[in-house]
Protein backbone atom coordinates (compact mmCIF):
# COMPACT_ATOMS: atom_id res chain seq x y z
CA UNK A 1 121.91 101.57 110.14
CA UNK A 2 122.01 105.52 110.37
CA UNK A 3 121.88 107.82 108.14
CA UNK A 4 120.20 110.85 106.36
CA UNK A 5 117.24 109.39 104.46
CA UNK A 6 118.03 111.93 101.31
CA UNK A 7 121.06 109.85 100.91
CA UNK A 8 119.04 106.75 100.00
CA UNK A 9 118.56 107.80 96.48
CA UNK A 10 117.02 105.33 94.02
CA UNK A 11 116.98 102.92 97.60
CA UNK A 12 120.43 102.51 97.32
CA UNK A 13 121.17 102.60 101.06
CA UNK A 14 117.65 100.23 101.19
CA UNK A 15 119.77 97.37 99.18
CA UNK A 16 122.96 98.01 101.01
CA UNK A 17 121.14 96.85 104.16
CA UNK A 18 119.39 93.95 102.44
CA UNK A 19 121.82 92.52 101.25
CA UNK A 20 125.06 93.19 104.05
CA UNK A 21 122.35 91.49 105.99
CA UNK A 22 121.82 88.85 104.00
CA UNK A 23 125.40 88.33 103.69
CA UNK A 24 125.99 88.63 107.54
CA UNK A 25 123.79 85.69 107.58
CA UNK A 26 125.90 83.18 105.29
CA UNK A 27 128.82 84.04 107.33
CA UNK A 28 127.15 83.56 110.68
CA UNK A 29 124.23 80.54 109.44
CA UNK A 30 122.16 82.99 111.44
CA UNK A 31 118.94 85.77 110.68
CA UNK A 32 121.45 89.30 111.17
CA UNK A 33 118.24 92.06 111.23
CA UNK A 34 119.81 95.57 110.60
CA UNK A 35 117.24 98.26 111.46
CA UNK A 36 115.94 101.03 109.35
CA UNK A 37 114.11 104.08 109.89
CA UNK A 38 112.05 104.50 106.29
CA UNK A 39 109.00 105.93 108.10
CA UNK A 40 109.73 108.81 109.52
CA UNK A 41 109.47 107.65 113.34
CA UNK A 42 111.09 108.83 116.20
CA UNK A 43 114.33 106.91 115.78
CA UNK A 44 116.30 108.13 118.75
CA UNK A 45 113.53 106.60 121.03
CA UNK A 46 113.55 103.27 119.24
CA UNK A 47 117.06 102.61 120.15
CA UNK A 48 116.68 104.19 123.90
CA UNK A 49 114.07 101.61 124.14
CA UNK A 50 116.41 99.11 122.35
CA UNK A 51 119.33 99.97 123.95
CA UNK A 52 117.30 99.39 127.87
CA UNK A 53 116.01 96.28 126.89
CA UNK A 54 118.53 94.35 124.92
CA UNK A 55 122.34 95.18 127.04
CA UNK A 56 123.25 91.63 126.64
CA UNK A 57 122.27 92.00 123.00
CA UNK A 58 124.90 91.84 120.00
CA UNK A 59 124.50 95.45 118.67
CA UNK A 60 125.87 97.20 116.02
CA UNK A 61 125.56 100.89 114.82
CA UNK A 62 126.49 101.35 111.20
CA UNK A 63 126.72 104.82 110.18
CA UNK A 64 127.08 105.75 106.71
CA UNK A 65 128.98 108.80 106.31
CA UNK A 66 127.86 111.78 103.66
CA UNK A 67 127.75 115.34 104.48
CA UNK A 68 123.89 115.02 105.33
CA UNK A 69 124.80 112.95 107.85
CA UNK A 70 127.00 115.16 109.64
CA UNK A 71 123.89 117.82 109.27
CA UNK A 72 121.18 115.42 110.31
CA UNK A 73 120.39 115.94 114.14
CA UNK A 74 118.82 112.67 114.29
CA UNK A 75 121.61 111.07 113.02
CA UNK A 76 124.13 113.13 115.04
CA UNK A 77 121.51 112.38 118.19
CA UNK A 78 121.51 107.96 117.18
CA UNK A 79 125.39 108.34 117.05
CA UNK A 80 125.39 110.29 120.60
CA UNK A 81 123.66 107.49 122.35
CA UNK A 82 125.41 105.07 120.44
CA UNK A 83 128.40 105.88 122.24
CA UNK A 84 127.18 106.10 125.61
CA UNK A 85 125.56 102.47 125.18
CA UNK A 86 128.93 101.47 123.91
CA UNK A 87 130.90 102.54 126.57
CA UNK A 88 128.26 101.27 129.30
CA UNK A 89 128.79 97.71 127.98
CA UNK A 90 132.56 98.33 128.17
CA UNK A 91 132.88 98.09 123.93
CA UNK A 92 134.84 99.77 121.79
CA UNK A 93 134.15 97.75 118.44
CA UNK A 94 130.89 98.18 117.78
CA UNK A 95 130.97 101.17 115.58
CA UNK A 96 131.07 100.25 111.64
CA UNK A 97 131.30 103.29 109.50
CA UNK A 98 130.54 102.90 105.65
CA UNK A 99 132.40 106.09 104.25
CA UNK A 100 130.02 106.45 101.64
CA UNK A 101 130.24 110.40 100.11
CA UNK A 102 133.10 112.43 100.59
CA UNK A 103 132.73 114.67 103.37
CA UNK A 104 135.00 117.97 103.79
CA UNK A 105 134.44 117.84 107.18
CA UNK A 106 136.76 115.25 107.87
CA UNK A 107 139.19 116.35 105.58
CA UNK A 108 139.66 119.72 107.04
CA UNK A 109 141.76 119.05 110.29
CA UNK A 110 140.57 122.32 112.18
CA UNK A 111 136.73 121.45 111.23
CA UNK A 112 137.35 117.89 112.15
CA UNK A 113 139.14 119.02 115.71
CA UNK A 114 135.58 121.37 116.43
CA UNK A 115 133.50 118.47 115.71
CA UNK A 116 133.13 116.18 118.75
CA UNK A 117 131.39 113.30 116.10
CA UNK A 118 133.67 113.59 113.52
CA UNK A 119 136.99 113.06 115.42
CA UNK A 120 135.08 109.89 116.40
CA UNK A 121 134.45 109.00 112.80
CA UNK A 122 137.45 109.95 111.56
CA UNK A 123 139.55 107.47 114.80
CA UNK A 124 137.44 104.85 113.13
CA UNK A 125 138.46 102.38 110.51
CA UNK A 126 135.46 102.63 107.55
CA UNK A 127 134.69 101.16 104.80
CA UNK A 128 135.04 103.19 102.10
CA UNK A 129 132.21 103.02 99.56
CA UNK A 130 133.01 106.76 97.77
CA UNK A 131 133.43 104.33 94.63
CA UNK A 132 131.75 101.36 95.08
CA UNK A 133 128.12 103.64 95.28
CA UNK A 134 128.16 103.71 92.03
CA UNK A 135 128.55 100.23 91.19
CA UNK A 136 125.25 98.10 90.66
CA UNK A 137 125.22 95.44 93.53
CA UNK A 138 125.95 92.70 90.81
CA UNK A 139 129.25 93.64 90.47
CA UNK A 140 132.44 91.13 92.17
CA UNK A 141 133.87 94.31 93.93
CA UNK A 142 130.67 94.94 95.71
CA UNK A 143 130.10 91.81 96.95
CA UNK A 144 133.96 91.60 97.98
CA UNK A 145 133.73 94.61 100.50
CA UNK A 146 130.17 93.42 101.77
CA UNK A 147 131.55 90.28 102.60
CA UNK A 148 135.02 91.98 104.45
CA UNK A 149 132.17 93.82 106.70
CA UNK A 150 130.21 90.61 107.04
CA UNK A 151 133.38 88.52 108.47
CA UNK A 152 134.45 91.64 110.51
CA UNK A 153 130.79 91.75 112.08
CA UNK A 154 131.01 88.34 113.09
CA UNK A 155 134.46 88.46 114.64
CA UNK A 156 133.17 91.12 116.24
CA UNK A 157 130.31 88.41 117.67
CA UNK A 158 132.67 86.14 118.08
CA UNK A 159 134.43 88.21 120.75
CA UNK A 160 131.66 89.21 122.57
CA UNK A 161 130.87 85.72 122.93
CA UNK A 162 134.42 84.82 124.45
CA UNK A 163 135.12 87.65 126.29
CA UNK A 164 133.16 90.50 128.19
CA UNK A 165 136.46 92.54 129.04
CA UNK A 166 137.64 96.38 128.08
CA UNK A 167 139.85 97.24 125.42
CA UNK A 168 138.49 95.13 122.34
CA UNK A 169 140.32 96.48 119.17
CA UNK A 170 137.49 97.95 117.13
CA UNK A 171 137.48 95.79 114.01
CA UNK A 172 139.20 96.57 110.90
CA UNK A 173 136.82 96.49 107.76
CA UNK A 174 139.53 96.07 105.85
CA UNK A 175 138.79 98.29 102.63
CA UNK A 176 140.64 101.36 103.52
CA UNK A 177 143.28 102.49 106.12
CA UNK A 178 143.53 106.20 106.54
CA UNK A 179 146.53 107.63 105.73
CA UNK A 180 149.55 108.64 108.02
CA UNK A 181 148.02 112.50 107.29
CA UNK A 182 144.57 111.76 107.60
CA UNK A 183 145.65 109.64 111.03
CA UNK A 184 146.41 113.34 112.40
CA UNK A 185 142.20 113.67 112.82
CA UNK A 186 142.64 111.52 115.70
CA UNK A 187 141.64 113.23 119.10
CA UNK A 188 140.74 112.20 122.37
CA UNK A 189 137.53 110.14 122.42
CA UNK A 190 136.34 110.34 126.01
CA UNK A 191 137.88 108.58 128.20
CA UNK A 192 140.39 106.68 125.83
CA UNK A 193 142.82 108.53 124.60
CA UNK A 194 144.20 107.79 120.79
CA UNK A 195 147.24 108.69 119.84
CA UNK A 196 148.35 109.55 116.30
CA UNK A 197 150.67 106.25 115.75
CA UNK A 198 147.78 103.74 117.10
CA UNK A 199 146.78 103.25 113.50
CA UNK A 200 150.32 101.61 112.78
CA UNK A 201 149.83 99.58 115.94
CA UNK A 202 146.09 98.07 114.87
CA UNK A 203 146.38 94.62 113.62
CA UNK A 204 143.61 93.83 110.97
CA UNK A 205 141.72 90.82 112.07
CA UNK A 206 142.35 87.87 109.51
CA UNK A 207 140.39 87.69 106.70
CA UNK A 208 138.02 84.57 106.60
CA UNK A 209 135.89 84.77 103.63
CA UNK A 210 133.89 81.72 102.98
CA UNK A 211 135.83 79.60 100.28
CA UNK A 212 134.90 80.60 96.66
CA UNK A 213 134.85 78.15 93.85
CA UNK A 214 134.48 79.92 89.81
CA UNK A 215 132.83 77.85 87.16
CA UNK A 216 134.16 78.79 83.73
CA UNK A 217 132.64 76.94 80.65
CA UNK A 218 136.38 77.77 78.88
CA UNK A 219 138.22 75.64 81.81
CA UNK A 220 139.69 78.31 82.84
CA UNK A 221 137.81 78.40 86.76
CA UNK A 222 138.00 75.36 89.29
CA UNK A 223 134.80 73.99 87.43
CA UNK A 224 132.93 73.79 84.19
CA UNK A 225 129.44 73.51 85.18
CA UNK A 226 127.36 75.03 87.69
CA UNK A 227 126.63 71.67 88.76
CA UNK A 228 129.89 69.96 89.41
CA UNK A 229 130.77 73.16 91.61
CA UNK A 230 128.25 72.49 93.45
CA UNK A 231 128.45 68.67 94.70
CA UNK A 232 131.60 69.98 95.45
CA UNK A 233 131.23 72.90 97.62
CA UNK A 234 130.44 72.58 101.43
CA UNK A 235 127.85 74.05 102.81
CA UNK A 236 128.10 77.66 103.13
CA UNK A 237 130.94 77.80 99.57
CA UNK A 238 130.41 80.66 97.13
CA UNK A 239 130.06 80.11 93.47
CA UNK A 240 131.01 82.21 91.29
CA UNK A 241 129.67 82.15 87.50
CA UNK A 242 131.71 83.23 84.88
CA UNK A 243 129.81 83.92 81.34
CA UNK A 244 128.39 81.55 79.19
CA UNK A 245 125.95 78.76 78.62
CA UNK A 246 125.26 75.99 81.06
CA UNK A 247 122.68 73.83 79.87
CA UNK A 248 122.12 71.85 82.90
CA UNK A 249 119.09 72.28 85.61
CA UNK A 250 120.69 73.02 89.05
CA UNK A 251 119.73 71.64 92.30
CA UNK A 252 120.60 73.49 95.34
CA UNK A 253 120.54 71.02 98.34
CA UNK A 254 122.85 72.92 100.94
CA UNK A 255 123.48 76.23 101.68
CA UNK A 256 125.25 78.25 98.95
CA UNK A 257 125.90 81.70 97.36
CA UNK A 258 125.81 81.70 93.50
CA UNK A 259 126.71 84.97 91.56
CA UNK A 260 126.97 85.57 88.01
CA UNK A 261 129.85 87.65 87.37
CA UNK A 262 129.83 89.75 84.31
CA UNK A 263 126.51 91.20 82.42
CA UNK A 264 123.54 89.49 83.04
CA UNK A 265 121.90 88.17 79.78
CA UNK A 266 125.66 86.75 79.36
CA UNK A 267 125.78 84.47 82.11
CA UNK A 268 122.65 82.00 80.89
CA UNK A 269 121.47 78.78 82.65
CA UNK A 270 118.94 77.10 80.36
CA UNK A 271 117.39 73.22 80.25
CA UNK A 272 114.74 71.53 78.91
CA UNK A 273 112.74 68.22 80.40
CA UNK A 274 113.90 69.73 83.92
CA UNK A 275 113.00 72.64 86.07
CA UNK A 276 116.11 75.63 85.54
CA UNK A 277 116.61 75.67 89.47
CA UNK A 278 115.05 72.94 92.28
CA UNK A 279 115.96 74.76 95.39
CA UNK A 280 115.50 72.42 98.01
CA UNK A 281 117.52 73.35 101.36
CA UNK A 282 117.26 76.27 104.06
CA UNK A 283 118.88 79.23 102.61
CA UNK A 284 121.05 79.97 99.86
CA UNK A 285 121.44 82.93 97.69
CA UNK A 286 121.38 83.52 93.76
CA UNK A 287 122.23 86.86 91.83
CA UNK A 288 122.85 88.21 88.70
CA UNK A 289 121.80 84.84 86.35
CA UNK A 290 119.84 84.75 83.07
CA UNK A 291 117.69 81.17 84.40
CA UNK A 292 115.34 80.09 81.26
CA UNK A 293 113.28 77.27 81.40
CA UNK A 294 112.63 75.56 77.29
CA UNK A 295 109.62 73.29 78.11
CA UNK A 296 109.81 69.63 77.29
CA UNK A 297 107.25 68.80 80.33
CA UNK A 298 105.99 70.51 83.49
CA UNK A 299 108.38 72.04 85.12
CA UNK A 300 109.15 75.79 86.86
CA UNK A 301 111.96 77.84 85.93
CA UNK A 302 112.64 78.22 89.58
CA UNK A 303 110.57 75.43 91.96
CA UNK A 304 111.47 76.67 95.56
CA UNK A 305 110.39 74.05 97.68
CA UNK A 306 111.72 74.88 100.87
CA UNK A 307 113.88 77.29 102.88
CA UNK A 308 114.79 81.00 102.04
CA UNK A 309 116.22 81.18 98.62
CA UNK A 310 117.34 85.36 98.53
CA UNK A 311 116.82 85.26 94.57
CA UNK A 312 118.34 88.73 93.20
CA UNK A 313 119.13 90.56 90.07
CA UNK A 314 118.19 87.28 87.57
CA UNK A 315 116.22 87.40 84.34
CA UNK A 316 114.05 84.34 84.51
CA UNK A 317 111.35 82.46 82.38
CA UNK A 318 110.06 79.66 81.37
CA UNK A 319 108.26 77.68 78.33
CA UNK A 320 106.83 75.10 80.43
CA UNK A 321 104.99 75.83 83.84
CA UNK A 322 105.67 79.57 86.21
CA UNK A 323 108.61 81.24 85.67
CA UNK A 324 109.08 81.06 89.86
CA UNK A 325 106.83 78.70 92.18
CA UNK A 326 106.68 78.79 96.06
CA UNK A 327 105.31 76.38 98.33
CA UNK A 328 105.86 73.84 101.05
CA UNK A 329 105.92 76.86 103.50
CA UNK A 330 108.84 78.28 101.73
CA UNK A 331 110.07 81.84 102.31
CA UNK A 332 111.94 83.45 100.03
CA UNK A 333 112.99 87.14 99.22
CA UNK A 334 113.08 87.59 95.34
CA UNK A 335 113.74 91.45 94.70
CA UNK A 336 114.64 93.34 91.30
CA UNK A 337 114.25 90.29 89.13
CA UNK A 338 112.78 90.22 85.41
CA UNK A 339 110.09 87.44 85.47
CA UNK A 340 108.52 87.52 81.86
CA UNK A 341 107.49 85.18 79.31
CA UNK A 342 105.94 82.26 81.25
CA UNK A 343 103.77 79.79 79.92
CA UNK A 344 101.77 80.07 82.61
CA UNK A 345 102.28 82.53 85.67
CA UNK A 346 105.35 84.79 86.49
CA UNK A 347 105.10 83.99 90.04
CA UNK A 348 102.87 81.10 91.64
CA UNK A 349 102.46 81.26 95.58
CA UNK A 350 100.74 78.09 96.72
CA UNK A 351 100.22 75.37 99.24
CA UNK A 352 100.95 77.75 102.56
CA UNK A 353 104.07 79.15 100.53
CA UNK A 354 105.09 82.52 101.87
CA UNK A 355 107.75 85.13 100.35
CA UNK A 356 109.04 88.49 100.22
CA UNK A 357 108.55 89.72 96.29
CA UNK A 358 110.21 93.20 96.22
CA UNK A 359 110.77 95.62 92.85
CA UNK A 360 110.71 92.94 90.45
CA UNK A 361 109.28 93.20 87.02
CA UNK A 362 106.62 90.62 85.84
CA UNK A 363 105.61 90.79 82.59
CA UNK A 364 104.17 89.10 79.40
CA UNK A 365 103.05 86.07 81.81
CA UNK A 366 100.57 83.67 79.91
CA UNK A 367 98.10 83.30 82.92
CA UNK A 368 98.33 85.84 85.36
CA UNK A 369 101.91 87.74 86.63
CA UNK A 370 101.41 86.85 90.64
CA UNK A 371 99.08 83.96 91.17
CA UNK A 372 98.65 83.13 94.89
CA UNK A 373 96.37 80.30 96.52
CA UNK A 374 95.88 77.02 98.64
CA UNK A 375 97.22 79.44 101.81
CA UNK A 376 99.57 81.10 99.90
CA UNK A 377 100.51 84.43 101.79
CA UNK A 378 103.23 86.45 100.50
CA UNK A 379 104.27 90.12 100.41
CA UNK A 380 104.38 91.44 97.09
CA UNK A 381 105.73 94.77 97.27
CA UNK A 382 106.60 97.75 94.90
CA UNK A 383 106.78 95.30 91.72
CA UNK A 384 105.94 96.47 88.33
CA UNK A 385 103.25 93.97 87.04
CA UNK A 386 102.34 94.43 83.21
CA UNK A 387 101.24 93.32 79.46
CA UNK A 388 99.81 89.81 80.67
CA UNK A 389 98.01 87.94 78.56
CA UNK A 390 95.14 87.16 81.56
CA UNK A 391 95.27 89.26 84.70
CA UNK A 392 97.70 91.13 86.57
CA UNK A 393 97.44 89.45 89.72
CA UNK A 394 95.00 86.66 91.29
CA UNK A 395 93.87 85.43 94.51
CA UNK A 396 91.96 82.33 94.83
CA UNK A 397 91.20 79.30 96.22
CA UNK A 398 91.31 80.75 99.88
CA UNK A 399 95.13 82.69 98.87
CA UNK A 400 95.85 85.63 100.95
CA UNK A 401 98.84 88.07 100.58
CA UNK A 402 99.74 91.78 101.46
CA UNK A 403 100.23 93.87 97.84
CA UNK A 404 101.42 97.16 98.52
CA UNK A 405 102.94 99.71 96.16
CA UNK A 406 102.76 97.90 92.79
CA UNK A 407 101.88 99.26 89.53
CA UNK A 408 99.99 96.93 87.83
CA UNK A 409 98.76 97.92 84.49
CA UNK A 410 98.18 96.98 80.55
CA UNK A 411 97.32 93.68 81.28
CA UNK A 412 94.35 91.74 78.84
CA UNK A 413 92.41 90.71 81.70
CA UNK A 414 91.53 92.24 85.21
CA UNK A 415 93.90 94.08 86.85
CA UNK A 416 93.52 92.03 90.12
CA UNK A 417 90.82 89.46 90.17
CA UNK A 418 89.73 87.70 93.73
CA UNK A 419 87.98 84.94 94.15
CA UNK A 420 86.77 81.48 95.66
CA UNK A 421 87.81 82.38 99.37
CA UNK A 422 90.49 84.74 98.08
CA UNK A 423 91.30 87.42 100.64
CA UNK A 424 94.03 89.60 100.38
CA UNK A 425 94.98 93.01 101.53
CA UNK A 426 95.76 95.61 99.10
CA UNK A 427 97.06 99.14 100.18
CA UNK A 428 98.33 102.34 98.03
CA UNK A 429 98.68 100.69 94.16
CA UNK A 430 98.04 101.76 90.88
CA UNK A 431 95.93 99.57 88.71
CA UNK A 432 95.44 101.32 85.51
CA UNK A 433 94.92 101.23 81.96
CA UNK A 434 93.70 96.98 82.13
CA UNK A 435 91.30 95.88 78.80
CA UNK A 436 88.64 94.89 81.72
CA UNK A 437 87.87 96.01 85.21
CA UNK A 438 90.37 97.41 87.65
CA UNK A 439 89.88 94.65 90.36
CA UNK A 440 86.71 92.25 90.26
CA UNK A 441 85.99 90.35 92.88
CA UNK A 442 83.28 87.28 92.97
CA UNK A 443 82.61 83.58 93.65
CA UNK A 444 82.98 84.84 97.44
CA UNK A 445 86.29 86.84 97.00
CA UNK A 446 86.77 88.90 100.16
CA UNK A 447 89.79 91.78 100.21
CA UNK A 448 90.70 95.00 102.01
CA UNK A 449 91.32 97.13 99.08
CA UNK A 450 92.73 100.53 100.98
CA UNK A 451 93.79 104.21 99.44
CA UNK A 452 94.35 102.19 96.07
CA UNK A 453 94.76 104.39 92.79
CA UNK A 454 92.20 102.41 90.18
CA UNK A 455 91.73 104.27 86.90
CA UNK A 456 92.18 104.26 82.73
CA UNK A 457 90.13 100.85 83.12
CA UNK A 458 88.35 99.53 79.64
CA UNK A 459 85.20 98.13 82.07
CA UNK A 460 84.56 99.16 85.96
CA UNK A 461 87.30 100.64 88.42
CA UNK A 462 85.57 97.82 90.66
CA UNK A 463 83.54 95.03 89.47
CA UNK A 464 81.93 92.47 92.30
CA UNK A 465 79.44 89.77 91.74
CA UNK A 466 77.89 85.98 93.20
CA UNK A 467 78.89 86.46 96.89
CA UNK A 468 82.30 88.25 96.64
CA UNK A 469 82.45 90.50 99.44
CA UNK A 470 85.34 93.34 99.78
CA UNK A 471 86.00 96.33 102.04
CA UNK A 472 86.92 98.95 99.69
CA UNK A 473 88.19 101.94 101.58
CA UNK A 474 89.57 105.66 100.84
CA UNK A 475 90.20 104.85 97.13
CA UNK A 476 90.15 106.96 94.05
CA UNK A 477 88.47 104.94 91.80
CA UNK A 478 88.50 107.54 88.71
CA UNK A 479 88.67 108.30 84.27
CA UNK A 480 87.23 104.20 84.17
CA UNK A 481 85.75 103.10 80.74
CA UNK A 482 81.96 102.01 82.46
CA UNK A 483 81.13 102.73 86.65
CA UNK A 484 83.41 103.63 89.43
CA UNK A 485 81.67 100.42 91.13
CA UNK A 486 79.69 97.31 89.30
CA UNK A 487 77.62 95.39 91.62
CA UNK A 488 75.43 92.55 90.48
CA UNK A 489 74.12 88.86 90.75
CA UNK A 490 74.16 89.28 94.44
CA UNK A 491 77.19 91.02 95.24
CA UNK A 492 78.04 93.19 98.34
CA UNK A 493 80.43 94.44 100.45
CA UNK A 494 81.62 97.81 102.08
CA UNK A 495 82.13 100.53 99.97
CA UNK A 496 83.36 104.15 102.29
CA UNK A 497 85.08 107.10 101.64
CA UNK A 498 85.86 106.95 98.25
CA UNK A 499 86.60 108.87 95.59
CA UNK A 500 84.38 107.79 92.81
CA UNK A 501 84.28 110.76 90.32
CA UNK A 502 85.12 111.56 86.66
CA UNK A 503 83.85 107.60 85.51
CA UNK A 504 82.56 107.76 81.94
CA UNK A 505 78.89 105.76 83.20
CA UNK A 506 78.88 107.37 86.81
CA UNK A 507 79.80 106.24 90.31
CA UNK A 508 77.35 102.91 90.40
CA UNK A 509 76.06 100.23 89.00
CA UNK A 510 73.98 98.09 91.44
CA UNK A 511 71.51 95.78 90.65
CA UNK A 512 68.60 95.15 92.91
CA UNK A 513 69.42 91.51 94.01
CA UNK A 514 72.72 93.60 95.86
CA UNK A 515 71.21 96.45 97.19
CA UNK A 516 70.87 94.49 100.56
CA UNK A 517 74.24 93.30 100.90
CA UNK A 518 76.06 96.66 99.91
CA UNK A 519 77.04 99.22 102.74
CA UNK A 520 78.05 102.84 100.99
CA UNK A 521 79.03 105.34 103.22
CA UNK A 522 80.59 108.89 102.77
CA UNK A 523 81.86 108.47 99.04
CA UNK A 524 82.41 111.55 96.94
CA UNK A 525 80.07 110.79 93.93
């Protein structure tokens, strides 16, 4: 995907390419990995190595079109090469523009005819997004035009599969023809030479959207529960959930989309003596649901047991066990979801389960918001994680996990607690404002704890005791209610450059029985 990175405001261009590529992989049944440059590396030398290395490779450039990018050099240079990779593997299809802020450059003819890029942008079909930007990625329309690009990408596979010849029509995304005035853009694009009535001559590829079945507690849909749609649907079906409430527990056992259509807290799933969702198959996809979970046993409001469940958008909790558990090896993606009000923890990661937990918020969890052990080893990344009754987030029983990004604060407890073989690695969070320590770490906890922001704790910024045992690295551990850093009862670790000013007791606390097994090195004090 190219484009100018001050487009991607609020990540908006970030979700676009989560989830066309998640829905590129429910029309194709296969992983669809859509490159993006969010760190400032030398793109244009990423594809050149890309570009050498994969020929035989089914590559796409999507370029999403907004004034910046027809200003951004990089993405003027990624579009440049594009084109000369194109035309080396004899293509002419592989362009995919997303028309996503209206540019005057292609509206004004004599700009457009100065502009070698532009008059190819503008002899492309697009899909035009000028509107559907400012739609949340809930809505029906949204998902409409993401699947139209989705079935014209894989067409677009499918051909290169079948045939390695010139001449492929460049596929229509189906959204938006230009108009017989804006067809008068169209100039010579090197060696093939497009003439102003080709646009009435394109045939749009057929539209194959996978078949979509709407459940609609009034009758008025092809079903009236979330479950009868799906024994029906085939593998691969989307479901689409009209408002109101099903009180049924759903188990997904083959591949499925299922959207809520309408506002959120109106489209509610709730059950009692039963766990809200069993997801039990390799991949399937949930958005936009209000999923509570009313006790009457031990159950999960979401138990994913297997697979890649790509859990979006949904309001979840539960009165009986975690609002959401993973394990079995499972790997799912579960991004911008409320997970609040469990009876025990928001999120439970355990027995090898993996994951991909992305701008969610997690709060007012009984036990702790993110609770990750027995090999657990997800990424939990850029989530707000708050106002628990225990801690924000713990790692024990030999749990792992990368936490990056998340602002974890208010909780009753420990901000993050490790523990009992627990040994994640933590980079560039704020844990703040906890009723105990920042992050305490004993019972032989381990932990990289890296260029963390720890302060506005009621005890220590960092509290470690009875064999725990954490690198704690280029931190600012600052304004805590007691020490920067409690050691005691045989505690160590590596403690280096540091920021460990402005506590209300001082930088340390270490008691004798420690001394030995601390290493401090270059810490500002």
């Amino acid at each position: 995907m190219s484009y100018a990175r001050s487009d991607d405001v609020r990540d908006r261009l970030t979700q676009f390419r989560e989830n066309l590529s998640a829905e590129v992989r429910v029309h194709t049944g296969e992983e669809f990995l859509i490159f993006q440059d969010r760190k400032d590396i030398h793109w244009g030398e990423q594809w050149k190595k890309r570009i050498e290395e994969s020929l035989d490779e089914a590559t796409f450039l999507v370029p999403i079109v907004t004034p910046s990018f027809f200003k951004s050099t990089a993405c003027r240079k990624e579009l440049q090469q594009f084109l000369l990779w194109e035309r080396k593997v004899e293509r002419d299809d592989l362009i995919l523009p997303v028309y996503y802020v209206d540019c005057p450059l292609l509206n004004d003819k004599e700009k457009c005819a100065r502009d070698e890029l532009a008059q190819v942008i503008a002899a492309c079909h697009y899909a035009d997004w000028r509107d559907l930007r400012f739609e949340p990625f809930t809505s029906p329309h949204v998902w409409r035009s993401l699947a139209d690009i989705a079935v014209q990408i894989r067409a677009a596979l499918e051909r290169m599969q079948s045939s390695g010849k010139t001449g492929v029509q460049r596929p229509d995304l189906g959204v938006t023809h230009r108009t017989a005035q804006e067809s008068s853009l169209l100039q010579e694009r090197d060696v093939e030479t497009i003439s102003q009535g080709a646009e009435t001559t394109r045939r749009p590829s057929a539209k194959t959207e996978p078949p979509t079945r709407v459940v609609d507690p009034w009758h008025r849909g092809d079903h009236p529960t979330i479950t009868e749609a799906i024994k029906a649907a085939n593998p691969g079906d989307r479901i689409i959930v009209r408002p109101g409430l099903y009180e049924e527990g759903l188990i997904i056992n083959k591949p499925l989309e299922i959207i809520g259509e309408g506002e959120l807290d109106a489209i509610v799933v709730q059950v009692k003596g039963k766990d809200a969702v069993l997801f039990q198959t390799t991949m399937g996809r949930m958005v936009n649901l209000t999923l509570r979970q009313m006790g009457g046993g031990e159950w999960f409001g979401v138990d994913i047991a297997q697979g890649r469940l790509e859990l979006e958008g949904c309001d979840i909790s539960s009165q009986s066990l975690a609002c959401v558990a993973i394990h079995n090896g499972a790997d799912p993606r579960l991004r911008r979801n409320q997970i609040h009000d469990g009876k025990q923890s928001g999120i439970y990661v355990y027995e090898d389960g993996q994951g991909t937990l992305e701008d969610n918020d997690i709060f007012g969890n009984a036990n702790a918001g993110v609770a990750i052990k027995t090999g657990g080893n997800p990424t939990v990344r850029r989530n707000r994680i708050h106002d628990g009754k225990q801690s924000g987030i713990v790692v024990y029983e030999d749990g792992q996990g990368t936490l990056e990004g998340n602002d974890i604060f208010g909780n009753a407890n420990t901000g993050v607690t490790i523990t009992t073989g627990g040994n994640p690695t933590m980079r560039r969070n704020r844990i703040h404002d906890g009723k105990s320590s920042g992050i305490y770490v004993y019972e032989n906890g381990q932990g990289t704890l890296e260029d963390n922001d720890i302060f506005g704790n009621a005890n220590a910024g960092v509290t470690i005791k009875t064999g725990g045992n954490p690198t704690v690295r280029r931190n600012r551990i600052t304004k805590n209610g007691y020490e920067a850093v409690w050691v005691y009862e045989a505690g160590g670790g590596t403690i280096e450059d540091n920021d460990l000013r402005d506590n209300a007791e001082g930088a340390w606390d270490v008691s004798e029985d420690s001394m030995q097994n601390l290493k401090r090195a270059r810490n500002k004090e």
